[in-house]
PDB file of N, CA and C in Angstrom:
ATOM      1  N   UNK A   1     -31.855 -45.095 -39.935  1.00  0.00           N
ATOM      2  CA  UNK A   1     -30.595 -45.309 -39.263  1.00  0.00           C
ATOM      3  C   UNK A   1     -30.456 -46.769 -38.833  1.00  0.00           C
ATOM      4  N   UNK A   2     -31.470 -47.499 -38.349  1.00  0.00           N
ATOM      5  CA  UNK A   2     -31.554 -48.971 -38.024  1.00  0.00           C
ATOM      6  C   UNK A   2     -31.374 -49.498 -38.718  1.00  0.00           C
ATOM      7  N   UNK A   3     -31.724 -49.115 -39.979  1.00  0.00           N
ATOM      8  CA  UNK A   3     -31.379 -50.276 -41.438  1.00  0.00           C
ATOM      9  C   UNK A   3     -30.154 -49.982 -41.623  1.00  0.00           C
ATOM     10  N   UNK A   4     -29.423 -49.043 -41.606  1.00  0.00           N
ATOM     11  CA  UNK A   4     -27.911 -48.709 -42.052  1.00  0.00           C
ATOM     12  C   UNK A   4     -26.918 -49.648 -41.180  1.00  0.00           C
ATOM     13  N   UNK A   5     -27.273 -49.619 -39.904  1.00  0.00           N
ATOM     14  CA  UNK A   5     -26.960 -50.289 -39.171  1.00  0.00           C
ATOM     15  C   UNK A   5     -26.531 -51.680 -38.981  1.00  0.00           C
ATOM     16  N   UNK A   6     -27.831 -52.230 -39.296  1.00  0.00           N
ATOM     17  CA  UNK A   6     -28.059 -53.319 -39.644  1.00  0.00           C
ATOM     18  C   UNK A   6     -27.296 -53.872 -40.797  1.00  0.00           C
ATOM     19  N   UNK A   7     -27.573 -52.982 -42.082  1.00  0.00           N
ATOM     20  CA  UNK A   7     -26.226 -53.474 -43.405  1.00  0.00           C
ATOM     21  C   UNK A   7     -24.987 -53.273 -42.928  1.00  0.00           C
ATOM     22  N   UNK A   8     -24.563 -52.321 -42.224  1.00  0.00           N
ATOM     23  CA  UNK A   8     -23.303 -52.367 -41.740  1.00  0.00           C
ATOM     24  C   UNK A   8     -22.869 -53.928 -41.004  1.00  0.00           C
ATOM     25  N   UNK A   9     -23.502 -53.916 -39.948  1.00  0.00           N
ATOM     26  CA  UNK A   9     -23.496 -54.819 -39.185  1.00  0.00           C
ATOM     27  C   UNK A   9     -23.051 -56.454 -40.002  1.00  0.00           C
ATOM     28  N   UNK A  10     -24.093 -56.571 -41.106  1.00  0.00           N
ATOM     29  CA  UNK A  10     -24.519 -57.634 -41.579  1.00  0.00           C
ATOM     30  C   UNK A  10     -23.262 -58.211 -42.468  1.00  0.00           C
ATOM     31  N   UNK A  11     -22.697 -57.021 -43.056  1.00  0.00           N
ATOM     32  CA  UNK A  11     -21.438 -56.741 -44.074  1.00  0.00           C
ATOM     33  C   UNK A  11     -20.150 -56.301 -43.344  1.00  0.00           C
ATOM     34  N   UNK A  12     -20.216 -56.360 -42.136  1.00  0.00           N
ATOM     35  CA  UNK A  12     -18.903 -56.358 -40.919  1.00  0.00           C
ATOM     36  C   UNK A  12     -18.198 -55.365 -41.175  1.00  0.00           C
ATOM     37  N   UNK A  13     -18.590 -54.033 -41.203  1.00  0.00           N
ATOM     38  CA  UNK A  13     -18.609 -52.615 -41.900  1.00  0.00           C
ATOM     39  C   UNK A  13     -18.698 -51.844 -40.426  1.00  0.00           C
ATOM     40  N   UNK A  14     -19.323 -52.471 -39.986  1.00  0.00           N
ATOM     41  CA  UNK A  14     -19.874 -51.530 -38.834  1.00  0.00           C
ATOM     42  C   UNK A  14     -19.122 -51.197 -37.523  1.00  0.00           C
ATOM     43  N   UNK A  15     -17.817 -51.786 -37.712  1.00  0.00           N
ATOM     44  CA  UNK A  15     -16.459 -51.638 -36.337  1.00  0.00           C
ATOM     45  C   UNK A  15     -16.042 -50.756 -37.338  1.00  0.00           C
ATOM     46  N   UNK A  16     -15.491 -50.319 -38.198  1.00  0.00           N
ATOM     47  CA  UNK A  16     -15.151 -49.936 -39.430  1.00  0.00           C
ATOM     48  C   UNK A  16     -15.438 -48.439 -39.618  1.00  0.00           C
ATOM     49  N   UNK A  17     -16.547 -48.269 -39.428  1.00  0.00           N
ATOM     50  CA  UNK A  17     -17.113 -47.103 -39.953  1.00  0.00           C
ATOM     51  C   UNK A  17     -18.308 -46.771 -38.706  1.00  0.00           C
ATOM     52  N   UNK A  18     -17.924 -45.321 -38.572  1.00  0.00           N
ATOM     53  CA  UNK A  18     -18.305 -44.395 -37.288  1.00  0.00           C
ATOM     54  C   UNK A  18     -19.624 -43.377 -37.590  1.00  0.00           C
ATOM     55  N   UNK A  19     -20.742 -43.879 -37.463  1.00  0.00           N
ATOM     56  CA  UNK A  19     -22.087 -42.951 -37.666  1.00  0.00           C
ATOM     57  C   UNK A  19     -22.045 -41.810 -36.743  1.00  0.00           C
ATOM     58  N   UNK A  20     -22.163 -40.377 -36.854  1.00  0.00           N
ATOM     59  CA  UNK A  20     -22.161 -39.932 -35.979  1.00  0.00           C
ATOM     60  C   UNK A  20     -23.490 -38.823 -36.403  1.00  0.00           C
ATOM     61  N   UNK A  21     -24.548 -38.517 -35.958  1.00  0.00           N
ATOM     62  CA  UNK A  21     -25.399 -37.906 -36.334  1.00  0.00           C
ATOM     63  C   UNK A  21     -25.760 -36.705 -35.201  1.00  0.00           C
ATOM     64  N   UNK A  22     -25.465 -35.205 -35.492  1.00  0.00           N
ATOM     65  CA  UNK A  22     -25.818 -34.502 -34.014  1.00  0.00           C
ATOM     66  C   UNK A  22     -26.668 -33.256 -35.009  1.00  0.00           C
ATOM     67  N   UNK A  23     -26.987 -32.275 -34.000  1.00  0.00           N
ATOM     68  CA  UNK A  23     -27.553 -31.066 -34.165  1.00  0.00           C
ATOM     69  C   UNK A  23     -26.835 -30.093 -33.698  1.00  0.00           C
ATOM     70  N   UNK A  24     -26.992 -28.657 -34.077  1.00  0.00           N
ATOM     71  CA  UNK A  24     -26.450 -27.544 -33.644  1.00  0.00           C
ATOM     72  C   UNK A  24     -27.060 -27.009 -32.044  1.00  0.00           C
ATOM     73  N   UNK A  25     -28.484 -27.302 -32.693  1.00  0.00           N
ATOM     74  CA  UNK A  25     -29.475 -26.789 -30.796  1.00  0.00           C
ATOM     75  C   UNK A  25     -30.734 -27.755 -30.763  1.00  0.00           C
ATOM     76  N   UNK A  26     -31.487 -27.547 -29.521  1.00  0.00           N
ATOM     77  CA  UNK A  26     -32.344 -28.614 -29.328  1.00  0.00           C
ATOM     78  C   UNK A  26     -33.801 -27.980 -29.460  1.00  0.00           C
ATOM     79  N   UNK A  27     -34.697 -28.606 -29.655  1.00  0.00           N
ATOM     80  CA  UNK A  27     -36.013 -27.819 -29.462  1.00  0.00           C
ATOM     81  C   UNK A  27     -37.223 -28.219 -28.366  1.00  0.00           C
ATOM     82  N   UNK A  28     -36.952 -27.052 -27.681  1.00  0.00           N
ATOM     83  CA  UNK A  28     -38.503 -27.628 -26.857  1.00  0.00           C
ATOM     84  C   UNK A  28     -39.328 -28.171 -27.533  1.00  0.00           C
ATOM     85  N   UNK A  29     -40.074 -28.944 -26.631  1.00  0.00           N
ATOM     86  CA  UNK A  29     -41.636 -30.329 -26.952  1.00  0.00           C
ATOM     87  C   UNK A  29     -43.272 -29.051 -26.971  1.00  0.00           C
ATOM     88  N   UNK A  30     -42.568 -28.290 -26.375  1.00  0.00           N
ATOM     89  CA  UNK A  30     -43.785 -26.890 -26.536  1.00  0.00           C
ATOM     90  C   UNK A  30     -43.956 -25.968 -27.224  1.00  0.00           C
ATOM     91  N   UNK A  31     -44.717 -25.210 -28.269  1.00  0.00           N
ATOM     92  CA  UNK A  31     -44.508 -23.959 -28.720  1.00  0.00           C
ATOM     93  C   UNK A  31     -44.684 -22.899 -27.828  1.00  0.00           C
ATOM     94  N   UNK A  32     -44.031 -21.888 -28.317  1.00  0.00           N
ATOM     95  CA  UNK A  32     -44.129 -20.794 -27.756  1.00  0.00           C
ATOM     96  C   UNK A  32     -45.152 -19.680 -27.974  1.00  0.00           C
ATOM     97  N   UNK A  33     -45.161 -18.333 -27.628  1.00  0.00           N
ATOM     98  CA  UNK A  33     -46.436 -17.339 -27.758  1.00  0.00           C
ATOM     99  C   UNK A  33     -46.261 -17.345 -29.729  1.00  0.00           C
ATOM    100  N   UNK A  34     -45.690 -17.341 -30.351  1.00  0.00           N
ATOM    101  CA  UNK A  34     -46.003 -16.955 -31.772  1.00  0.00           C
ATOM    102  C   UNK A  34     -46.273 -18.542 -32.379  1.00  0.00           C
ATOM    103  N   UNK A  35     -46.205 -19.186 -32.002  1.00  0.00           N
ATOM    104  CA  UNK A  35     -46.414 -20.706 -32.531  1.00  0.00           C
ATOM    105  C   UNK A  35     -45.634 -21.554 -32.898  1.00  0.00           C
ATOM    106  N   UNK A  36     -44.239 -21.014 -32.878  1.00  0.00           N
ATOM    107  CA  UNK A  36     -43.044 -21.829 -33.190  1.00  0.00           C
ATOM    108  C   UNK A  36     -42.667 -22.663 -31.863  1.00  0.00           C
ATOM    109  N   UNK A  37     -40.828 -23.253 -31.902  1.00  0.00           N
ATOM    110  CA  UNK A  37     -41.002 -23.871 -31.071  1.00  0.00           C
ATOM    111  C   UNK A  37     -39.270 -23.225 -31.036  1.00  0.00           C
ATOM    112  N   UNK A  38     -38.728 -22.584 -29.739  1.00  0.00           N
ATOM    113  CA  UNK A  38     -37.904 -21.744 -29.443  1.00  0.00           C
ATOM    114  C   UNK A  38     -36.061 -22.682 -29.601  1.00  0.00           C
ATOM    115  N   UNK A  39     -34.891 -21.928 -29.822  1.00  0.00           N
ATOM    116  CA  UNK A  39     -33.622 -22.979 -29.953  1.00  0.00           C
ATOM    117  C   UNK A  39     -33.360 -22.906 -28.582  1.00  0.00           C
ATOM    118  N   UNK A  40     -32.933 -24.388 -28.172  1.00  0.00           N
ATOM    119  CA  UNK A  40     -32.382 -24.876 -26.695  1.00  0.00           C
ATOM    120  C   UNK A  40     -31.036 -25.320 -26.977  1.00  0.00           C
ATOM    121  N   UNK A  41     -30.228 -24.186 -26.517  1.00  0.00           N
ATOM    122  CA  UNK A  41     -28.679 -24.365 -26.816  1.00  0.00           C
ATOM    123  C   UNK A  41     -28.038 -24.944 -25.817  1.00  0.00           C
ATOM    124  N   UNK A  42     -28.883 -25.200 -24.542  1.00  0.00           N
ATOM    125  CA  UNK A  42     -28.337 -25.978 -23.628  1.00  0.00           C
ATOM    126  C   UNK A  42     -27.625 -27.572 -24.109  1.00  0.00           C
ATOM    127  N   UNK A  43     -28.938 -27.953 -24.115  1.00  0.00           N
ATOM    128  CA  UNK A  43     -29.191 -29.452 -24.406  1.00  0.00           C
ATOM    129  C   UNK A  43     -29.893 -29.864 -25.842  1.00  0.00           C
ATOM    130  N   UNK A  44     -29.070 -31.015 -26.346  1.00  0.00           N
ATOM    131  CA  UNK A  44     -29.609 -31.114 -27.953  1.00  0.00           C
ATOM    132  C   UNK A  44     -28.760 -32.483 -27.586  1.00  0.00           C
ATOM    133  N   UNK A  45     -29.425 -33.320 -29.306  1.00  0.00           N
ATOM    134  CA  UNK A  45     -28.867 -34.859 -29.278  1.00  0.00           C
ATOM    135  C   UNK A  45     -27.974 -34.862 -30.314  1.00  0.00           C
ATOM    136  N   UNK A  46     -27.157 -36.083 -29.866  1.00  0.00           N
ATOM    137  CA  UNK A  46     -25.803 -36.256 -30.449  1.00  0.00           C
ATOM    138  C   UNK A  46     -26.338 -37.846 -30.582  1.00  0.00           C
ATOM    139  N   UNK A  47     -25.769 -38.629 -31.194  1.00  0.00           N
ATOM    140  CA  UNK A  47     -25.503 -40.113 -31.675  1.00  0.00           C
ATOM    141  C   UNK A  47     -24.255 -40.801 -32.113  1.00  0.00           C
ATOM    142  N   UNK A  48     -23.521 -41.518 -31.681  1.00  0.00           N
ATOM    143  CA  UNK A  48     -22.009 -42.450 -32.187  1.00  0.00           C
ATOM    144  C   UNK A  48     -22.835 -43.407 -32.564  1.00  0.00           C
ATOM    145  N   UNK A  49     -22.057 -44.318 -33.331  1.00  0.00           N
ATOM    146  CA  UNK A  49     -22.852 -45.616 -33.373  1.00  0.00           C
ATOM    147  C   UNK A  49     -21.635 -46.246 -34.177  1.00  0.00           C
ATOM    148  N   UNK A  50     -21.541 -47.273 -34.433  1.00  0.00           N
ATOM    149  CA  UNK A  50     -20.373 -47.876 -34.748  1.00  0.00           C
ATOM    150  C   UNK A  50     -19.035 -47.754 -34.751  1.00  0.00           C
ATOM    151  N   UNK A  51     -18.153 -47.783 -35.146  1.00  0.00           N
ATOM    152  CA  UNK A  51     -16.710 -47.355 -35.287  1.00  0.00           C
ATOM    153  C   UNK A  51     -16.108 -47.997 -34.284  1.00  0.00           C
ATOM    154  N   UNK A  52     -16.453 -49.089 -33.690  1.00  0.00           N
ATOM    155  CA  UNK A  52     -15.181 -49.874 -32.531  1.00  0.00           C
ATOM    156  C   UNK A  52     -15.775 -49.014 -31.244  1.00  0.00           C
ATOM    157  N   UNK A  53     -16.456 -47.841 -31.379  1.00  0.00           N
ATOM    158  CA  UNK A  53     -17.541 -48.267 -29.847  1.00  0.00           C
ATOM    159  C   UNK A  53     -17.843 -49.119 -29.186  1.00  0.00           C
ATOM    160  N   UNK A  54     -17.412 -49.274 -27.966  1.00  0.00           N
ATOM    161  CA  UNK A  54     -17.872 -50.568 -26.714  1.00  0.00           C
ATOM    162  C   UNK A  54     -18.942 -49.950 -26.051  1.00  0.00           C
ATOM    163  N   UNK A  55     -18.864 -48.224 -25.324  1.00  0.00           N
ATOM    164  CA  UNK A  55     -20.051 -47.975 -24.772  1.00  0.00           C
ATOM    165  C   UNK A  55     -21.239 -48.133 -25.446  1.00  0.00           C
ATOM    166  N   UNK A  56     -22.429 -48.693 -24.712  1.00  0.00           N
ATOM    167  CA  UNK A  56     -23.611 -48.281 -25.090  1.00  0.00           C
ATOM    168  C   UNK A  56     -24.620 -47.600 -24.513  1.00  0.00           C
ATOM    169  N   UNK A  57     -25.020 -46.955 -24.783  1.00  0.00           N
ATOM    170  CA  UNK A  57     -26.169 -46.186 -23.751  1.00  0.00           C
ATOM    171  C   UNK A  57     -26.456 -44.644 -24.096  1.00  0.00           C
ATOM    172  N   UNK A  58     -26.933 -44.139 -23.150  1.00  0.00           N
ATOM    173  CA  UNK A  58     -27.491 -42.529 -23.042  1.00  0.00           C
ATOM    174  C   UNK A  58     -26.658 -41.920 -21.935  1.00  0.00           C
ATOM    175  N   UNK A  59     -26.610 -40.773 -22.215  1.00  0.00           N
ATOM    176  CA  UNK A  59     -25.060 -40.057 -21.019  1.00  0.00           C
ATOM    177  C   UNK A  59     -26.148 -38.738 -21.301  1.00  0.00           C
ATOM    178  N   UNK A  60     -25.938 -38.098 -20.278  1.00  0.00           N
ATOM    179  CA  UNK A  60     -26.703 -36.649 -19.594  1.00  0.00           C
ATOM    180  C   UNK A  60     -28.182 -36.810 -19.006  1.00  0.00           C
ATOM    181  N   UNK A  61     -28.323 -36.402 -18.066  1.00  0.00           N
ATOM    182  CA  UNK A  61     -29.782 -36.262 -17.582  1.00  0.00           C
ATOM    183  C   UNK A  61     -30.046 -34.736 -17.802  1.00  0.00           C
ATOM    184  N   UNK A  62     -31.489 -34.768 -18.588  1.00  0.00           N
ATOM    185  CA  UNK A  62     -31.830 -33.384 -18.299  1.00  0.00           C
ATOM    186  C   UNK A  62     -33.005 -33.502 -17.915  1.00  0.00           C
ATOM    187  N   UNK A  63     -33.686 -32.402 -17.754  1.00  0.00           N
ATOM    188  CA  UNK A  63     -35.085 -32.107 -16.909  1.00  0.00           C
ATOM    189  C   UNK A  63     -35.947 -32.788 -17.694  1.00  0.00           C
ATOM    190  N   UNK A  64     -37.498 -32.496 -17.716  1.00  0.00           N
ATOM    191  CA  UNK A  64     -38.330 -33.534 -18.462  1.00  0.00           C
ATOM    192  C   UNK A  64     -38.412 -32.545 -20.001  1.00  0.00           C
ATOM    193  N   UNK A  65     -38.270 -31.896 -19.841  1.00  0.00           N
ATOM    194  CA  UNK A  65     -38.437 -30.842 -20.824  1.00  0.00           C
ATOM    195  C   UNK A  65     -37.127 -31.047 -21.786  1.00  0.00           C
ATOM    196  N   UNK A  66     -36.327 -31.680 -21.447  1.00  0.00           N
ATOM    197  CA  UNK A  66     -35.078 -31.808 -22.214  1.00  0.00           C
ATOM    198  C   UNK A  66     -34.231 -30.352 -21.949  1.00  0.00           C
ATOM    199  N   UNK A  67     -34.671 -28.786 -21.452  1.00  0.00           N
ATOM    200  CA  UNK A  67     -33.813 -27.891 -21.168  1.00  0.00           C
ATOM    201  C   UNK A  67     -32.915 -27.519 -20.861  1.00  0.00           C
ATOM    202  N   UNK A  68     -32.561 -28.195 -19.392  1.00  0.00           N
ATOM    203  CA  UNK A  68     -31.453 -28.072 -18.630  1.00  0.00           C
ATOM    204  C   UNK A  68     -31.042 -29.675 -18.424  1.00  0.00           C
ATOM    205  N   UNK A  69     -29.635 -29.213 -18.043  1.00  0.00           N
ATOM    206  CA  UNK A  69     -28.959 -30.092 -18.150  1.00  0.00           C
ATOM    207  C   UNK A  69     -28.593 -30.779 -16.589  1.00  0.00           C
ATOM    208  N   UNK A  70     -28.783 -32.091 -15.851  1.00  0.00           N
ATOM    209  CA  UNK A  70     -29.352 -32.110 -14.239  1.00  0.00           C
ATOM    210  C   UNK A  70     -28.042 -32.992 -13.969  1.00  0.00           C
ATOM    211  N   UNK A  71     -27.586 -33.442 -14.824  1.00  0.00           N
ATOM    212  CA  UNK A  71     -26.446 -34.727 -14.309  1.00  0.00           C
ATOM    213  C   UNK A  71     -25.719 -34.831 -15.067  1.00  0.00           C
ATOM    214  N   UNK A  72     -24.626 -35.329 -14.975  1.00  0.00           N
ATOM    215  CA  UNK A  72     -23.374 -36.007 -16.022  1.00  0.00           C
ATOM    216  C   UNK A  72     -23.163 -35.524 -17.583  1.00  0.00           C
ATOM    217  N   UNK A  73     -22.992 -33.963 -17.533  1.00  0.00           N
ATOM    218  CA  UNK A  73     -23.166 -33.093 -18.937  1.00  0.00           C
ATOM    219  C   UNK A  73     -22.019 -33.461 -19.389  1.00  0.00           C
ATOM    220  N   UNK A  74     -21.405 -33.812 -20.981  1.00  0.00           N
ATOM    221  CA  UNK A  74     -20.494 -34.226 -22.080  1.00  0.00           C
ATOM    222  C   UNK A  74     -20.603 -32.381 -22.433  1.00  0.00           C
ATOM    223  N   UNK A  75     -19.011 -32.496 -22.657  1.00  0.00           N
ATOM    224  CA  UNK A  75     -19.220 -30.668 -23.458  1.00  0.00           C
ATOM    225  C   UNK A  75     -18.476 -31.515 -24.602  1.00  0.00           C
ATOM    226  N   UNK A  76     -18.498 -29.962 -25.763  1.00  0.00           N
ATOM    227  CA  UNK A  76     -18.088 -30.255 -26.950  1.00  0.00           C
ATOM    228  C   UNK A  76     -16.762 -31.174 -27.197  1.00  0.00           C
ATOM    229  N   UNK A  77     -15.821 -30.737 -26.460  1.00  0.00           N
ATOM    230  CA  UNK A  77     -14.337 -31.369 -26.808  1.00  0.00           C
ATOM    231  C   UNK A  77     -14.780 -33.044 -26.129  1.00  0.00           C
ATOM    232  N   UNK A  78     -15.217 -33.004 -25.357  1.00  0.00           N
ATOM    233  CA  UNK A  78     -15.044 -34.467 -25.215  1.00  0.00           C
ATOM    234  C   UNK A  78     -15.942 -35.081 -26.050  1.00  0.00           C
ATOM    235  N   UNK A  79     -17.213 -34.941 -26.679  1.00  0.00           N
ATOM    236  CA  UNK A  79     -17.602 -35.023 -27.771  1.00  0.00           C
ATOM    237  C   UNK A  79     -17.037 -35.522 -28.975  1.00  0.00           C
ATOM    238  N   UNK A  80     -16.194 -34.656 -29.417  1.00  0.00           N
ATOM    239  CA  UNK A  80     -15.322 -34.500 -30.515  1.00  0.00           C
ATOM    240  C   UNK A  80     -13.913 -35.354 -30.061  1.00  0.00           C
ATOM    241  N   UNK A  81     -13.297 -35.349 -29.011  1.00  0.00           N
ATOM    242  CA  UNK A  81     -12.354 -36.267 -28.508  1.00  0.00           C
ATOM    243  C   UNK A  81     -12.896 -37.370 -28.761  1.00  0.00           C
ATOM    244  N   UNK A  82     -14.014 -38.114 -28.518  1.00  0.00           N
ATOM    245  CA  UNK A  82     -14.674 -39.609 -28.357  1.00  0.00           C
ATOM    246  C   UNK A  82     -14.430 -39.885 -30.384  1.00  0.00           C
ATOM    247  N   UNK A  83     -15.098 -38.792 -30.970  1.00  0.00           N
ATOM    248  CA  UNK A  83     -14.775 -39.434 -32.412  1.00  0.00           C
ATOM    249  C   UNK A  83     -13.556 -39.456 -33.105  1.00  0.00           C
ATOM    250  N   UNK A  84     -12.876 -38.408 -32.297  1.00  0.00           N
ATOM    251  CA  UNK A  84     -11.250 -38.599 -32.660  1.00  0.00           C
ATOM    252  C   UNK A  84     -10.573 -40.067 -32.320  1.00  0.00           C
ATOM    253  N   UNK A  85     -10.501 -40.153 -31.019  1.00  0.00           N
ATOM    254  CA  UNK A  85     -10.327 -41.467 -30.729  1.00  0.00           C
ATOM    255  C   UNK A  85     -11.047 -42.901 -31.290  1.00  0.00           C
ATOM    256  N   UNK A  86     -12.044 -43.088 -31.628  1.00  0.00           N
ATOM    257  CA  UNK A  86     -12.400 -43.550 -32.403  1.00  0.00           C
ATOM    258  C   UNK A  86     -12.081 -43.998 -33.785  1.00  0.00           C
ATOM    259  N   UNK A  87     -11.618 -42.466 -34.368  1.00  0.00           N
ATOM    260  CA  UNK A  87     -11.274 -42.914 -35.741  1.00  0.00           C
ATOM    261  C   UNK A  87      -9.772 -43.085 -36.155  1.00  0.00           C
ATOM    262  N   UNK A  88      -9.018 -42.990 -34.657  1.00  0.00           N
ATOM    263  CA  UNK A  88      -7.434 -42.825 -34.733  1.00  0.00           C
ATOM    264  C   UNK A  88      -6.804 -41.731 -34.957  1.00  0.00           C
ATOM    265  N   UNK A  89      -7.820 -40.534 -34.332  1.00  0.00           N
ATOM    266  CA  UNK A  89      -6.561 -38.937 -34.693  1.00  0.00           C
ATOM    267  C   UNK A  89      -5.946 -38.879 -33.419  1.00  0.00           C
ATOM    268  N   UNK A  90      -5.064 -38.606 -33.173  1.00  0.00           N
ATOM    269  CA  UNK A  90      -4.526 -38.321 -32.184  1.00  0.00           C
ATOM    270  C   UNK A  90      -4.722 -36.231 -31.636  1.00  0.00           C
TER     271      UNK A  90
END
């Protein structure tokens, strides 16, 4: 993703065009009793990255475990609002 970035960047592509990379659910850092590692539908990662984005940073606090969600939770629509706006849908 850093290298994509970077060519974007390099080739002035990168206001232009909107990376957005997420997941459906998150996974605990622990396995569980059968050895897998259980879906955390709470909390999972999302990524923007270019497209005329000014914010930068990390938005939600969750526990250390990544489980719950402790501060400043993004739900889906505003999610999906941020890349709308972004790419000019109204």
């Amino acid at each position: 993703m850093a290298t994509l970035i970077v060519d974007l960047e390099q080739t002035r592509l990168l206001g232009k065009t909107l990376i957005v990379i997420t997941t459906e659910f998150g996974r605990p850092s622990g396995f569980d009793s059968g050895g897998g590692r259980e879906h955390q539908d709470n909390s999972f990662s999302c990524v923007l990255a270019g497209g005329g984005l000014s914010n930068c940073g990390a938005y939600v606090q969750t526990d250390q475990q990544a489980k719950r969600i402790e501060a400043d939770p993004v739900c889906d629509p505003d999610f999906y609002a941020t890349i709308c706006a972004a790419t000019g849908v109204d």
